[in-house]
Protein backbone atom coordinates (compact mmCIF):
# COMPACT_ATOMS: atom_id res chain seq x y z
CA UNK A 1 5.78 -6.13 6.10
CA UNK A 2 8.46 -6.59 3.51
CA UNK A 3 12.01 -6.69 3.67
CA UNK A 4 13.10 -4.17 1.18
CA UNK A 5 16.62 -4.55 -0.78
CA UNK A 6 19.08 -2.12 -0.11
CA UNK A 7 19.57 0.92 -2.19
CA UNK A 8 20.40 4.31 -2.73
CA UNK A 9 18.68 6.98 -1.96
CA UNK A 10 18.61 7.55 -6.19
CA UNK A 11 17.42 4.21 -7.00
CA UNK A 12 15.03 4.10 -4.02
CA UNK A 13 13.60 7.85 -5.15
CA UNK A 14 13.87 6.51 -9.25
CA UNK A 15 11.59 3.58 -8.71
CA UNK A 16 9.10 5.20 -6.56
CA UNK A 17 8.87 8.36 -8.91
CA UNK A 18 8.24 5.42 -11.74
CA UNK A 19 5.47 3.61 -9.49
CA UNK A 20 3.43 6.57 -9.32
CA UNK A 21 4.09 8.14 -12.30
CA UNK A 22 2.77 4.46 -13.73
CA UNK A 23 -0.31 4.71 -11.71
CA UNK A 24 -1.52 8.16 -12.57
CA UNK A 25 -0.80 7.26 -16.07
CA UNK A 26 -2.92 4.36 -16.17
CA UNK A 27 -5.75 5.60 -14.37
CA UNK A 28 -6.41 9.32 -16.65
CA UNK A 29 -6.11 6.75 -19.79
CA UNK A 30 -8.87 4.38 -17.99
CA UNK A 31 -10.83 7.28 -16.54
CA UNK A 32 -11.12 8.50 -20.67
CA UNK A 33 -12.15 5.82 -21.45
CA UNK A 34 -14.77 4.10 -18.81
CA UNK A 35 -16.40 7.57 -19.42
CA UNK A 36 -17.25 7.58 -23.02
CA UNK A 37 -18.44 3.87 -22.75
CA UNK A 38 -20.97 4.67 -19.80
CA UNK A 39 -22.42 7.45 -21.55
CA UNK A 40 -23.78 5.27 -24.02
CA UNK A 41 -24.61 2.33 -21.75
CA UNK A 42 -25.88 3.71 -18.90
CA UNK A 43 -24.39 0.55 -16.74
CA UNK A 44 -23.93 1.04 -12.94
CA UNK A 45 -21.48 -1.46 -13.10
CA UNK A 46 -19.44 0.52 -15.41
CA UNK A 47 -20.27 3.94 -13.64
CA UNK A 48 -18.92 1.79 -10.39
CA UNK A 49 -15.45 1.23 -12.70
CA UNK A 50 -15.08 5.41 -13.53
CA UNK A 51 -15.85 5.85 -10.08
CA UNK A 52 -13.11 3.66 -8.85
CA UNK A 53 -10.51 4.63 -11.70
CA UNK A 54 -11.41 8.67 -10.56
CA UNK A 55 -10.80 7.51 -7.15
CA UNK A 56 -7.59 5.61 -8.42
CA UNK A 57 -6.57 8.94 -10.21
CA UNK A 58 -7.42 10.85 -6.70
CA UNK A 59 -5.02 8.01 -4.52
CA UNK A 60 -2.41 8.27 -7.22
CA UNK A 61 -2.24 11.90 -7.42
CA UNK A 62 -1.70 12.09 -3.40
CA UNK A 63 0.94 9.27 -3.78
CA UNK A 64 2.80 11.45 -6.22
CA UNK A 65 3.18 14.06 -4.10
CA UNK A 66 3.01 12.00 -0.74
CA UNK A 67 6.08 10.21 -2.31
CA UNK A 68 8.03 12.62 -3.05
CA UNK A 69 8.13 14.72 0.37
CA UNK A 70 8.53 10.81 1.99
CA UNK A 71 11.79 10.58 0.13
CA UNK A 72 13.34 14.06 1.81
CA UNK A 73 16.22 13.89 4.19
CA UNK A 74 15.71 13.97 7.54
CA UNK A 75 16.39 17.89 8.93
CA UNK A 76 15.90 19.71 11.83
CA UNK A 77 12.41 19.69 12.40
CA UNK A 78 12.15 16.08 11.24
CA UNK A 79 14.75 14.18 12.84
CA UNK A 80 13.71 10.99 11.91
CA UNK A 81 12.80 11.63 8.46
CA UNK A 82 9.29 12.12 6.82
CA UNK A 83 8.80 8.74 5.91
CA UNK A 84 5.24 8.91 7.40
CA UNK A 85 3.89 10.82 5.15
CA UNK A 86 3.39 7.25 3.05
CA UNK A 87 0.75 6.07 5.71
CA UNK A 88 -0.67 9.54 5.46
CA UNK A 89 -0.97 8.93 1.85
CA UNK A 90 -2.25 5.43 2.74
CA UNK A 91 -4.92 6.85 5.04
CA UNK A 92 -6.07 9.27 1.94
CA UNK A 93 -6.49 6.57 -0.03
CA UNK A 94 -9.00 4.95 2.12
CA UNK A 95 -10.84 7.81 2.51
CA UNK A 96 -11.36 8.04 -1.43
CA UNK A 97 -12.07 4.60 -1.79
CA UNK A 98 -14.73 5.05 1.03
CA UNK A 99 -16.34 7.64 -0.78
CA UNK A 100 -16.32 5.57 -4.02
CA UNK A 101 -18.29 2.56 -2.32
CA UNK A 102 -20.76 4.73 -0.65
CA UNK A 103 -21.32 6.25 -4.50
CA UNK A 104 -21.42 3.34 -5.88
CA UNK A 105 -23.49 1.65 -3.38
CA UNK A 106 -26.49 3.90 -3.99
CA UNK A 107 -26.41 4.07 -7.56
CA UNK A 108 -26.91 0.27 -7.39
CA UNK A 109 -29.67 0.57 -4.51
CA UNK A 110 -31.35 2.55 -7.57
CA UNK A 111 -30.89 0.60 -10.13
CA UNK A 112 -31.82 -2.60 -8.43
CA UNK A 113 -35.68 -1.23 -7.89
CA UNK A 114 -35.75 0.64 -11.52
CA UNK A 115 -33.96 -1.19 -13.62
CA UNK A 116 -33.18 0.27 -16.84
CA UNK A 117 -32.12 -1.69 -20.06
CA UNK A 118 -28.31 -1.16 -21.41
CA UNK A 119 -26.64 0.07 -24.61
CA UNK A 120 -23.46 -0.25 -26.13
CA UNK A 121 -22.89 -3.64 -23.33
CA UNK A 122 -20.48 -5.14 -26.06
CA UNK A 123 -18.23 -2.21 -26.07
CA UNK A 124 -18.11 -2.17 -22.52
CA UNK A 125 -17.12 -5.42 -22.17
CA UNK A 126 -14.13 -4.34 -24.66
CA UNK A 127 -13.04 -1.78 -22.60
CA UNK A 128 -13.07 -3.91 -19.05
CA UNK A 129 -10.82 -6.19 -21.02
CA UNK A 130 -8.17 -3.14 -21.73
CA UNK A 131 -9.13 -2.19 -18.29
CA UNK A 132 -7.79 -5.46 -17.07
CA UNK A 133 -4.73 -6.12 -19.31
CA UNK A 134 -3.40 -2.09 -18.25
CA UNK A 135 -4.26 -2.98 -14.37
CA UNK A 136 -1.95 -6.24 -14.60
CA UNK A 137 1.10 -4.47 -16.65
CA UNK A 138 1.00 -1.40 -13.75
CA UNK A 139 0.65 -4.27 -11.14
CA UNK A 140 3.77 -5.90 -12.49
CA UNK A 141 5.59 -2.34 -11.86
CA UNK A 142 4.45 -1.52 -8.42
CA UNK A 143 5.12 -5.67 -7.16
CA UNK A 144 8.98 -4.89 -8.94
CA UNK A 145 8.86 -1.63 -6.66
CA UNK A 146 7.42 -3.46 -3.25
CA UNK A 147 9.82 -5.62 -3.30
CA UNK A 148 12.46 -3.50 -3.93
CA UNK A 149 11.68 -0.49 -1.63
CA UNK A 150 8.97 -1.78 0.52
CA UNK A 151 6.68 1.56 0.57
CA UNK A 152 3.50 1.92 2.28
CA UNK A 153 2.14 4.14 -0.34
CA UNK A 154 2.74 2.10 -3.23
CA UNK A 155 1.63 -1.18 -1.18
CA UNK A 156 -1.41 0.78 -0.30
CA UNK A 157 -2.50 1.73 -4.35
CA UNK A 158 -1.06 -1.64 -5.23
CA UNK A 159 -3.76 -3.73 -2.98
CA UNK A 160 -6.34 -1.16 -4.50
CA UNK A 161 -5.63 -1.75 -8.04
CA UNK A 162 -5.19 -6.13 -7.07
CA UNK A 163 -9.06 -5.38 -6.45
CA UNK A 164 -9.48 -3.59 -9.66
CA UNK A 165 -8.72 -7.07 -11.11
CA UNK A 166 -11.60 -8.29 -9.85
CA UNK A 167 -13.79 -5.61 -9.95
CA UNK A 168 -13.63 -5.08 -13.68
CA UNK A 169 -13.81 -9.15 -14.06
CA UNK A 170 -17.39 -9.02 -12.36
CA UNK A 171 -18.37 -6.16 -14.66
CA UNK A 172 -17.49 -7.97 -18.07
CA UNK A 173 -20.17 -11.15 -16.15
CA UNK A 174 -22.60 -8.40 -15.31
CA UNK A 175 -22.60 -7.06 -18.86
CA UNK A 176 -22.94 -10.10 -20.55
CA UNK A 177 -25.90 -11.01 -18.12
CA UNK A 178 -27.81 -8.15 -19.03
CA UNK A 179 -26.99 -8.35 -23.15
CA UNK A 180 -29.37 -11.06 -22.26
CA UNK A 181 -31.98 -9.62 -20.83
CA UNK A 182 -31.45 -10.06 -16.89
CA UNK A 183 -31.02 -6.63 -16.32
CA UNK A 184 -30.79 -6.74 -12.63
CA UNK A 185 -27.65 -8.32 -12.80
CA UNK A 186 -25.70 -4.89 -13.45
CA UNK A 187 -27.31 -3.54 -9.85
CA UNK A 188 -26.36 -6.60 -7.90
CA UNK A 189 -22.69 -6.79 -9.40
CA UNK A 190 -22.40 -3.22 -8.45
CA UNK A 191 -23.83 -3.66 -5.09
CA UNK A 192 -21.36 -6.29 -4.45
CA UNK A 193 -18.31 -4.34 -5.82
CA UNK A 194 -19.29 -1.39 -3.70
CA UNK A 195 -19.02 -4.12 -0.51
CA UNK A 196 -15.43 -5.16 -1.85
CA UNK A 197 -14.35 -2.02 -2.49
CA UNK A 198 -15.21 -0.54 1.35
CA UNK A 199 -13.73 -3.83 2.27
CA UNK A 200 -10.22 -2.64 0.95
CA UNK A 201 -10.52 0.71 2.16
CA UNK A 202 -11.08 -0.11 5.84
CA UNK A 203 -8.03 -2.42 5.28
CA UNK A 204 -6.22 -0.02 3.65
CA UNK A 205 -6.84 2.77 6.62
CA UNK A 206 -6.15 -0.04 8.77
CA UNK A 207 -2.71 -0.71 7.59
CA UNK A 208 -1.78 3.11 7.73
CA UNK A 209 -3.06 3.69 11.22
CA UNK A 210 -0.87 1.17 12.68
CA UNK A 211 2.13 2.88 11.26
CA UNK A 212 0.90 6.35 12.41
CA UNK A 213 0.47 4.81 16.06
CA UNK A 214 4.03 3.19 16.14
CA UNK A 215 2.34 -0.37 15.51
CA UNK A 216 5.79 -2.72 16.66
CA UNK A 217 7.25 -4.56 14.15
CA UNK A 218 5.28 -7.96 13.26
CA UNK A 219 6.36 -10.88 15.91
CA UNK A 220 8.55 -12.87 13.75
CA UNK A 221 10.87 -10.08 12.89
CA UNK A 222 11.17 -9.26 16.62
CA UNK A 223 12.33 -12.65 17.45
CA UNK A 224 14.59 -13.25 14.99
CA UNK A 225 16.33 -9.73 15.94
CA UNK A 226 16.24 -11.05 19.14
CA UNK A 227 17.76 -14.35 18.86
CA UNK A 228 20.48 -12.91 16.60
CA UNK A 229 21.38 -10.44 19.10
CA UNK A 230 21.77 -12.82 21.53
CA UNK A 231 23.80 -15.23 19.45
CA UNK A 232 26.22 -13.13 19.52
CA UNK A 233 29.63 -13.97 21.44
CA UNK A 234 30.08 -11.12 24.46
CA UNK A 235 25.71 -10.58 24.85
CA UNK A 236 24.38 -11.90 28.35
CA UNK A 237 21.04 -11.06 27.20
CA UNK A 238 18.66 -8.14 25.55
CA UNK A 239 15.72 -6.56 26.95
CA UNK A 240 13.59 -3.04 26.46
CA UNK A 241 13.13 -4.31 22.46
CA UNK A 242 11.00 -1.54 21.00
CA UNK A 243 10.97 -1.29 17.30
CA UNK A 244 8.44 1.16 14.76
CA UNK A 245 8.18 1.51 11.17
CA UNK A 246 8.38 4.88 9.65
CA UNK A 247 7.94 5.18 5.59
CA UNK A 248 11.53 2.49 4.52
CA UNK A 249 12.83 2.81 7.48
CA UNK A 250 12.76 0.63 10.41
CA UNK A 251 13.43 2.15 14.02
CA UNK A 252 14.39 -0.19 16.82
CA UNK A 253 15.92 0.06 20.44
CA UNK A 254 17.50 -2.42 22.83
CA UNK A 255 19.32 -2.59 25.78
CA UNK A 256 21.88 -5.14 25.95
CA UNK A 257 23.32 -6.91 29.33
CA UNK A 258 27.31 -7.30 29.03
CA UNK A 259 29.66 -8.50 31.55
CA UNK A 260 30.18 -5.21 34.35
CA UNK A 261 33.76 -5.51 34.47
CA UNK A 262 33.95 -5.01 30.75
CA UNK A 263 36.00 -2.05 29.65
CA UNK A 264 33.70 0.88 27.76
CA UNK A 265 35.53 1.08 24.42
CA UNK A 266 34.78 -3.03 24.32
CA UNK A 267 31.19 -2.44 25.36
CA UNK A 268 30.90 0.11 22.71
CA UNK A 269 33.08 -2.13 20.35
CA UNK A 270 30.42 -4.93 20.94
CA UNK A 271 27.03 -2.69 20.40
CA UNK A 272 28.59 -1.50 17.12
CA UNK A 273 29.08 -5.28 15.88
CA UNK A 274 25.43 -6.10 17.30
CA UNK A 275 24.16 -3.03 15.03
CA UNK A 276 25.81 -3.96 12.05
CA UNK A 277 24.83 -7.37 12.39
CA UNK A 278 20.80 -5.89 12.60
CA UNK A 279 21.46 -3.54 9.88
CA UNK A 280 23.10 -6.81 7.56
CA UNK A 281 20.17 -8.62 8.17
CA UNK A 282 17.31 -5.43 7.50
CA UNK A 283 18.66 -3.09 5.50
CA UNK A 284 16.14 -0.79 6.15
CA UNK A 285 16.86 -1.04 10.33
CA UNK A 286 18.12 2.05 12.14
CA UNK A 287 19.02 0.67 15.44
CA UNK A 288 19.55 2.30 18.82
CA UNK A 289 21.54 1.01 21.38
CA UNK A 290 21.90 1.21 25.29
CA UNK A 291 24.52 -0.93 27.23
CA UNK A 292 24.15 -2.32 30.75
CA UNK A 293 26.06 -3.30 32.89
CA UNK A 294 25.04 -7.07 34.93
């Protein structure tokens, strides 16, 4: 998981807004594209890039709107926020990406026992390379935004489009294979994108089900909440950690042991400084806090 900087709600909404305005962008101007060029080549390998870019568009399209009820303030009916509506978005995605695999899968499966020569394989190859070059400028965007904001959504498209990279890589081999003459090449290079491409999806849907099932916070962020709570001067110990992500936002919950003769405005004095110090280190943490008395 990543540790997001912290920002305002403006810059936070800005830079997601740009993320997946950037993605639906670049996959309608791919999607044109891919289309005209496998009309007059007839490659499965390039049918397996529209499909993925019109699943791309799909994903994107969700984000969009996934993203921007994710960014709302948390209300009455949604006390803690609607942050999960990024691993719903998430969970989309790998449904799409499922679909395009399974497409793509038996197109190749067809191809493989009648194979059929290809046209137009040089202009293909063209368009992979623009295929490429767009997929590492909106990749550049969404790793700026990541790091910055540390959304599920956008982490979720961004690990889809990281296997675009290598997707449209295999094609430009598979086309130049069957300029000459091994024509089989084009149904086993989409066979083995449709593979990769389920591959990412069940990760995908893997990552978003955790968050949708409270997953706790990875190990190494629980201890080192841990240990800083209890470096600090007044803590006996902590127990009853519990800790969830929710879109940005981090929840976690403690109890902490203080001295039992300790007055209440000094216990309450000491849980604030314990929160603050959480909240210093994650930005993103909302922490909960229960005193007891030992």
């Amino acid at each position: 998981m990543s540790n997001p900087t912290a920002l305002s709600p403006e810059e936070r909404s800005r830079l997601l807004k740009l993320a997946t305005y950037a993605s639906v962008s670049v996959a309608t101007a791919l999607i044109l594209l891919k289309s005209g060029v496998w009309v007059m080549s007839g490659s499965v390998s390039l049918l397996a890039s529209l499909i993925d870019s019109l699943m791309d568009a799909g994903a994107s399209i969700i984000n969009l709107f996934a993203v921007r009820y994710a960014l709302k303030p948390p209300d009455r009916e949604h006390r803690f926020g609607h942050g999960k509506a990024e691993a719903l978005a998430g969970l989309a995605q790998a449904a799409f990406i499922s679909g395009s695999a399974l497409l793509v899968l038996l197109q190749g499966i067809d191809r493989l026992f009648n194979p059929r020569p290809l046209d137009a394989a040089w202009l293909g190859i063209a368009v992979m390379v623009l295929s490429i070059i767009a997929t590492l400028g909106l990749l550049l965007v969404q790793r700026q935004v990541i790091k910055q904001t540390g959304s599920t959504a956008i982490s979720a498209d961004s690990l889809h489009y990281r296997s675009d990279l290598l997707l449209n890589a295999s094609i430009i081999v598979a086309l130049l294979l069957a300029s000459f003459g091994i024509q089989r090449a084009d149904a086993l290079f989409g066979l083995a994108i449709a593979v990769f491409i389920g591959y990412s999806a069940i990760q995908i849907g893997m990552q978003a089900i955790q968050i949708l099932m409270d997953h706790e916070l990875p190990d190494e962020i629980r201890h080192e909440v841990l240990a800083l709570t209890r470096g600090i001067p007044g803590v006996i110990d902590v127990h009853d950690f519990r800790s969830r992500e929710s879109g940005h936002l981090w929840f976690m919950q403690m109890h902490l042991e203080l001295p039992a003769q300790m007055p209440l405005i000094e216990a309450h004095e000491l849980g604030e400084t314990v929160r603050a110090a959480i909240e210093a280190r994650y930005p993103q943490a909302d922490v909960l806090i229960h005193s007891d008395p030992v």
